[in-house]
N, C-alpha and C. Protein backbone atom coordinates (compact mmCIF):
# COMPACT_ATOMS: atom_id res chain seq x y z
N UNK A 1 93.03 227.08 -35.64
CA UNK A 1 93.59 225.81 -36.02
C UNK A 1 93.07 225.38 -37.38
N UNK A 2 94.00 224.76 -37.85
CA UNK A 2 93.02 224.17 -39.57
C UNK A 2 92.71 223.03 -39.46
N UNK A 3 91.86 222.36 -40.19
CA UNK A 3 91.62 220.85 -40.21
C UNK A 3 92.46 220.47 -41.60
N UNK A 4 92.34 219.03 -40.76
CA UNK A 4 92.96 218.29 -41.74
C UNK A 4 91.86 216.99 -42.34
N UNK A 5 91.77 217.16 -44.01
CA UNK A 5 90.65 216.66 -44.34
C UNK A 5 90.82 215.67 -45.54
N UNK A 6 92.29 215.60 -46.10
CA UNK A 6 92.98 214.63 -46.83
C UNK A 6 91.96 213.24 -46.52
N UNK A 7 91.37 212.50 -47.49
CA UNK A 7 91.14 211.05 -46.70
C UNK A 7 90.57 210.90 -45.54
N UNK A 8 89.45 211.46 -45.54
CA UNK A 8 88.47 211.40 -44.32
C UNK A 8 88.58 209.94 -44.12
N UNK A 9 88.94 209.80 -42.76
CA UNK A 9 88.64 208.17 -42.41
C UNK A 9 87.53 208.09 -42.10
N UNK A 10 86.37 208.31 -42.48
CA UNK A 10 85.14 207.87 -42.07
C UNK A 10 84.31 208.77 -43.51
N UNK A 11 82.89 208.12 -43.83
CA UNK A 11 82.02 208.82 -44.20
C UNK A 11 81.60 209.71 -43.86
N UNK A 12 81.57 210.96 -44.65
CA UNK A 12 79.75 211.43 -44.24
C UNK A 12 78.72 211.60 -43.91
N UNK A 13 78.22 211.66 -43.19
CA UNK A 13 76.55 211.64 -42.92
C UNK A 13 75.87 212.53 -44.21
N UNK A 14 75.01 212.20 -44.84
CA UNK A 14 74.21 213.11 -45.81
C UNK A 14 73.71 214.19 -45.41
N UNK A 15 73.81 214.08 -43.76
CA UNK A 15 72.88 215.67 -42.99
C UNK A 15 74.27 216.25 -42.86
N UNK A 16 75.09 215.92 -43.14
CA UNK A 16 76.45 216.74 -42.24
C UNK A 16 77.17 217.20 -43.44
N UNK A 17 78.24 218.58 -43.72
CA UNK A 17 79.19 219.05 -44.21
C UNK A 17 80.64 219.38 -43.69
N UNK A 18 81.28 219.51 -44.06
CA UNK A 18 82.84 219.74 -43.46
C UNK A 18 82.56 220.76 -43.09
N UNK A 19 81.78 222.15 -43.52
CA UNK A 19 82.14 223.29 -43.05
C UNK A 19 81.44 223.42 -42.12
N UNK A 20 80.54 222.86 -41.37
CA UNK A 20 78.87 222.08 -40.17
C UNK A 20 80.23 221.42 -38.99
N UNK A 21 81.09 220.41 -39.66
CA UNK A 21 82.27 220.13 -38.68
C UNK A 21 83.01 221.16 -38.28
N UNK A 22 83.32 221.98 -38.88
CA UNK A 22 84.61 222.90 -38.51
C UNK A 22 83.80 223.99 -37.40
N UNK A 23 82.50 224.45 -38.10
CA UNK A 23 81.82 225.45 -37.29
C UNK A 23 81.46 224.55 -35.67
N UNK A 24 81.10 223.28 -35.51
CA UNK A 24 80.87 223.19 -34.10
C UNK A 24 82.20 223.00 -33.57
N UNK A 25 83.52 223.44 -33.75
CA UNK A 25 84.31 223.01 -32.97
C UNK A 25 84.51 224.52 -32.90
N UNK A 26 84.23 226.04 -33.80
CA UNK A 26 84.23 227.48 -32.85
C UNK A 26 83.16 227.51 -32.38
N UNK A 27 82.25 226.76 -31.81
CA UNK A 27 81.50 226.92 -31.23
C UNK A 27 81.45 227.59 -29.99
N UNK A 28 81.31 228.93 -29.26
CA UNK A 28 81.86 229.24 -27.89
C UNK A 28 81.53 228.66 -26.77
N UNK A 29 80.42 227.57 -26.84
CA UNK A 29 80.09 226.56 -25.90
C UNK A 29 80.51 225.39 -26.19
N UNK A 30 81.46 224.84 -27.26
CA UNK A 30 81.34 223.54 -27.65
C UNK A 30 82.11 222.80 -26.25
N UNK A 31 81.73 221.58 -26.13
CA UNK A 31 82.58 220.91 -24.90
C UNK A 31 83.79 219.99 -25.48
N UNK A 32 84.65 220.17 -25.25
CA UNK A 32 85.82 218.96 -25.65
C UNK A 32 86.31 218.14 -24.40
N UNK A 33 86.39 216.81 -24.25
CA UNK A 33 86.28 216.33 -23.59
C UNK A 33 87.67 214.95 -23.79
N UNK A 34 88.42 214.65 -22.78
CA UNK A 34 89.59 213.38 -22.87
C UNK A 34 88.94 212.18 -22.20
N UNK A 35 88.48 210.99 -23.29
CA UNK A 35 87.68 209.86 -22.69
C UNK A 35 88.65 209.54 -22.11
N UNK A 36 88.27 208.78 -20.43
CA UNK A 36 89.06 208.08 -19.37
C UNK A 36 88.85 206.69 -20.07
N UNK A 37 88.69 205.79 -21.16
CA UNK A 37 88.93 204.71 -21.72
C UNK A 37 90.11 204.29 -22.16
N UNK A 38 90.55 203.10 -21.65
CA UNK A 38 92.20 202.78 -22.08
C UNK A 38 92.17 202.61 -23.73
N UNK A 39 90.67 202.35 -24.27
CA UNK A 39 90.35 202.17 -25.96
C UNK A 39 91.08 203.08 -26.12
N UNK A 40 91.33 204.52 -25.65
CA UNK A 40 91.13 205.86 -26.84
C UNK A 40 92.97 205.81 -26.36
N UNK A 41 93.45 205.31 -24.86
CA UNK A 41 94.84 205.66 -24.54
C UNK A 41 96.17 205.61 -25.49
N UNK A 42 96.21 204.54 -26.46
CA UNK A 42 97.07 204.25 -27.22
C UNK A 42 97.77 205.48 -28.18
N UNK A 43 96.71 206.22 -28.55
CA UNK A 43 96.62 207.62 -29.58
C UNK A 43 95.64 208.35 -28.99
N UNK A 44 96.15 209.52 -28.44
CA UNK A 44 95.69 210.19 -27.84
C UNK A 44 94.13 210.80 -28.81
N UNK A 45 92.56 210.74 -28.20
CA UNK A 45 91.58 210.80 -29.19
C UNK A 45 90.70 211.49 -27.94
N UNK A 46 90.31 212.50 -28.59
CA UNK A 46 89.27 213.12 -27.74
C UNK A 46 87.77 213.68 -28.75
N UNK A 47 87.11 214.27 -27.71
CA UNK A 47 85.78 214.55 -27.99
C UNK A 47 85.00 215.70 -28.17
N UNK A 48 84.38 216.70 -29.06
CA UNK A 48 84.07 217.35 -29.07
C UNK A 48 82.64 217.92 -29.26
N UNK A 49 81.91 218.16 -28.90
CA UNK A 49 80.02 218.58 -29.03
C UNK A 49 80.23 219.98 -28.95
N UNK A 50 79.96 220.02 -29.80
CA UNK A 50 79.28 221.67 -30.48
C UNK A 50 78.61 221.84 -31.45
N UNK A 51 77.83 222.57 -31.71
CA UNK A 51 76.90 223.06 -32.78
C UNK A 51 77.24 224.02 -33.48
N UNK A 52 76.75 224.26 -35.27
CA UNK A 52 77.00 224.48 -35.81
C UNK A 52 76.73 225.66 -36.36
N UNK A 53 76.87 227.22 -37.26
CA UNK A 53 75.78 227.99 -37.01
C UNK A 53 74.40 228.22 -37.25
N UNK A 54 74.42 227.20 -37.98
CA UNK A 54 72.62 226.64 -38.37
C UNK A 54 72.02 225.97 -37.39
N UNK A 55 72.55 225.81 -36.04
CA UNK A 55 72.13 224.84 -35.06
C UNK A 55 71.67 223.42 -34.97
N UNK A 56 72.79 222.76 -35.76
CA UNK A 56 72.88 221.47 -35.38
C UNK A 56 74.29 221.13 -34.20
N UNK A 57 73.71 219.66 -33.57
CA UNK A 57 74.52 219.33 -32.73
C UNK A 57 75.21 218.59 -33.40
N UNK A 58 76.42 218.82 -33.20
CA UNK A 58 77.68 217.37 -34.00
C UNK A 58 78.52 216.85 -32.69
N UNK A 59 78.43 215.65 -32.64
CA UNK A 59 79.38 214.67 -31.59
C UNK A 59 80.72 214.27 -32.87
N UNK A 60 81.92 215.09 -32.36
CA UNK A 60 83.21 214.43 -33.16
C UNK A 60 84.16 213.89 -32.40
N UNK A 61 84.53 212.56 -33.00
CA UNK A 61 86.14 212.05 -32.55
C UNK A 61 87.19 212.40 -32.93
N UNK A 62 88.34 213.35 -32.67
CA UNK A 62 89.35 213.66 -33.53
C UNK A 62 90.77 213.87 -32.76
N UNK A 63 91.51 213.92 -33.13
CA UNK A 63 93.12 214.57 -32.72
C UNK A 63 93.70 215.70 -33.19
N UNK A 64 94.94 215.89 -32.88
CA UNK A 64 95.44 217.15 -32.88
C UNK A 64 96.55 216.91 -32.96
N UNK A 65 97.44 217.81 -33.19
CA UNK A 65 98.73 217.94 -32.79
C UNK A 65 99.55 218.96 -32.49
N UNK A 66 98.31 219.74 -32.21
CA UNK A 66 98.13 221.16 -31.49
C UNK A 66 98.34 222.40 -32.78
N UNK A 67 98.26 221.90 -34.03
CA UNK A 67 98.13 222.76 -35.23
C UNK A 67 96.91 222.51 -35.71
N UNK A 68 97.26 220.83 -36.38
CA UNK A 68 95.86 220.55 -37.09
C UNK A 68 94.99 219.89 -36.37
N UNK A 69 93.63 219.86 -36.59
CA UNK A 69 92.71 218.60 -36.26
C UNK A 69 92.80 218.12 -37.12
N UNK A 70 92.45 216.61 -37.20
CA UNK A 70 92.00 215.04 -37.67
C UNK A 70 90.61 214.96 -37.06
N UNK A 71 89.46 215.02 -37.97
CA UNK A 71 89.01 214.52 -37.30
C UNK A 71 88.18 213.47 -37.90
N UNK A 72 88.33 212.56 -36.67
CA UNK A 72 88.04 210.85 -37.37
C UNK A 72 86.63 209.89 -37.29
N UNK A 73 85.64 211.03 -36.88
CA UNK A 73 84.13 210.45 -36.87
C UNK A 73 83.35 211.46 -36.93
N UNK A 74 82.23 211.75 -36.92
CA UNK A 74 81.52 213.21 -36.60
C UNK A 74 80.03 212.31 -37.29
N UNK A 75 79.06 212.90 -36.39
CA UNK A 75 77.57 212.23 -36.51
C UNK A 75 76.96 213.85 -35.73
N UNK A 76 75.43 213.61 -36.36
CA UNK A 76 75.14 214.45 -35.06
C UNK A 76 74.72 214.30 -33.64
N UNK A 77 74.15 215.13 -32.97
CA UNK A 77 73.81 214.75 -31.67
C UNK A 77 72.90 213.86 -31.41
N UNK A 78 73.07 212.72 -30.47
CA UNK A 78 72.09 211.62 -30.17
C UNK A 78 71.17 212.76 -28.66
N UNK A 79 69.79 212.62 -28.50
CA UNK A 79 69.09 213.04 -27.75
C UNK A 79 70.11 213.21 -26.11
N UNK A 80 70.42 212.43 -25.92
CA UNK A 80 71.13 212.77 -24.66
C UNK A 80 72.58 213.37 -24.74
N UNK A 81 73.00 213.79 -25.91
CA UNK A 81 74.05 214.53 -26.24
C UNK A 81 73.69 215.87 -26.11
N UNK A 82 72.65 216.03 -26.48
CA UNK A 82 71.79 217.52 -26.65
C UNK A 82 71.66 218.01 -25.57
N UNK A 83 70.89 217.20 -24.60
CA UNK A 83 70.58 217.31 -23.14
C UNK A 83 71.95 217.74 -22.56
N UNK A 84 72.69 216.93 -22.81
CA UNK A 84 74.22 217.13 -21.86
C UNK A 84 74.71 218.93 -22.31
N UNK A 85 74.59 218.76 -23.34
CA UNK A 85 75.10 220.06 -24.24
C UNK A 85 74.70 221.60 -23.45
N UNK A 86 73.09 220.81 -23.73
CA UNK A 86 72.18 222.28 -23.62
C UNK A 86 72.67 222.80 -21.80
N UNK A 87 72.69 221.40 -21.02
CA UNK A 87 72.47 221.66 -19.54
C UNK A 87 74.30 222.27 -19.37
N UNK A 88 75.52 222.32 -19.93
CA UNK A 88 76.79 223.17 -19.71
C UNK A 88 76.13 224.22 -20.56
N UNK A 89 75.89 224.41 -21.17
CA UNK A 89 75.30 225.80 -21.57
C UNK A 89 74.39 226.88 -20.74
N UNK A 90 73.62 226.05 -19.92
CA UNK A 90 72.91 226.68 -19.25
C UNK A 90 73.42 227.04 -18.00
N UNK A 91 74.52 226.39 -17.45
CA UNK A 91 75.48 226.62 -16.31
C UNK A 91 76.32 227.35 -16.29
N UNK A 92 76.55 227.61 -17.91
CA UNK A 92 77.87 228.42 -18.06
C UNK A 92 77.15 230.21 -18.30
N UNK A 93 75.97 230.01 -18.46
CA UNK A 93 75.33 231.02 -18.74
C UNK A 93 74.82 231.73 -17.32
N UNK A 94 74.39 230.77 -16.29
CA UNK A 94 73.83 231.10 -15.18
C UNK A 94 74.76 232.13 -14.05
């Protein structure tokens, strides 16, 4: 899939790069996830945690339209993102 990167609606993080975004979403463990929040229902917006190949964790908000991603936030992992991460990793491994 390609991203789409026209007009990032959001900043940067100074720790983060586009190519740090693109790599945690081939991540072969990354989790993507459809929030059950009526917030996200209007436009369809989902979730993705994966890491990058330098091993950082990135939490992104983005869409699709089953060609491109959008994606419309990306930070890295908050401590219990990691935890969540590491523990499907370790299940999927077991």
């Amino acid at each position: 899939m390609e991203f789409d990167w026209t007009n990032p609606p959001f900043n940067l993080e100074s720790s983060l790069t586009l190519q740090e975004i693109e790599e945690s979403f081939e991540d072969p463990f990354a989790i993507r996830l459809l929030p059950d929040s009526s917030r996200f229902s209007v436009q369809a917006r989902f979730f993705n945690l994966g890491v990058s190949s330098g091993g950082d964790g990135i939490f992104s908000v983005y869409r699709t339209n089953g060609k491109q991603i959008r994606v419309l936030f990306a930070r890295p992992f908050e401590p219990e993102e990691r935890f969540f991460y590491q523990r499907k990793v370790d299940q999927s491994l077991a």
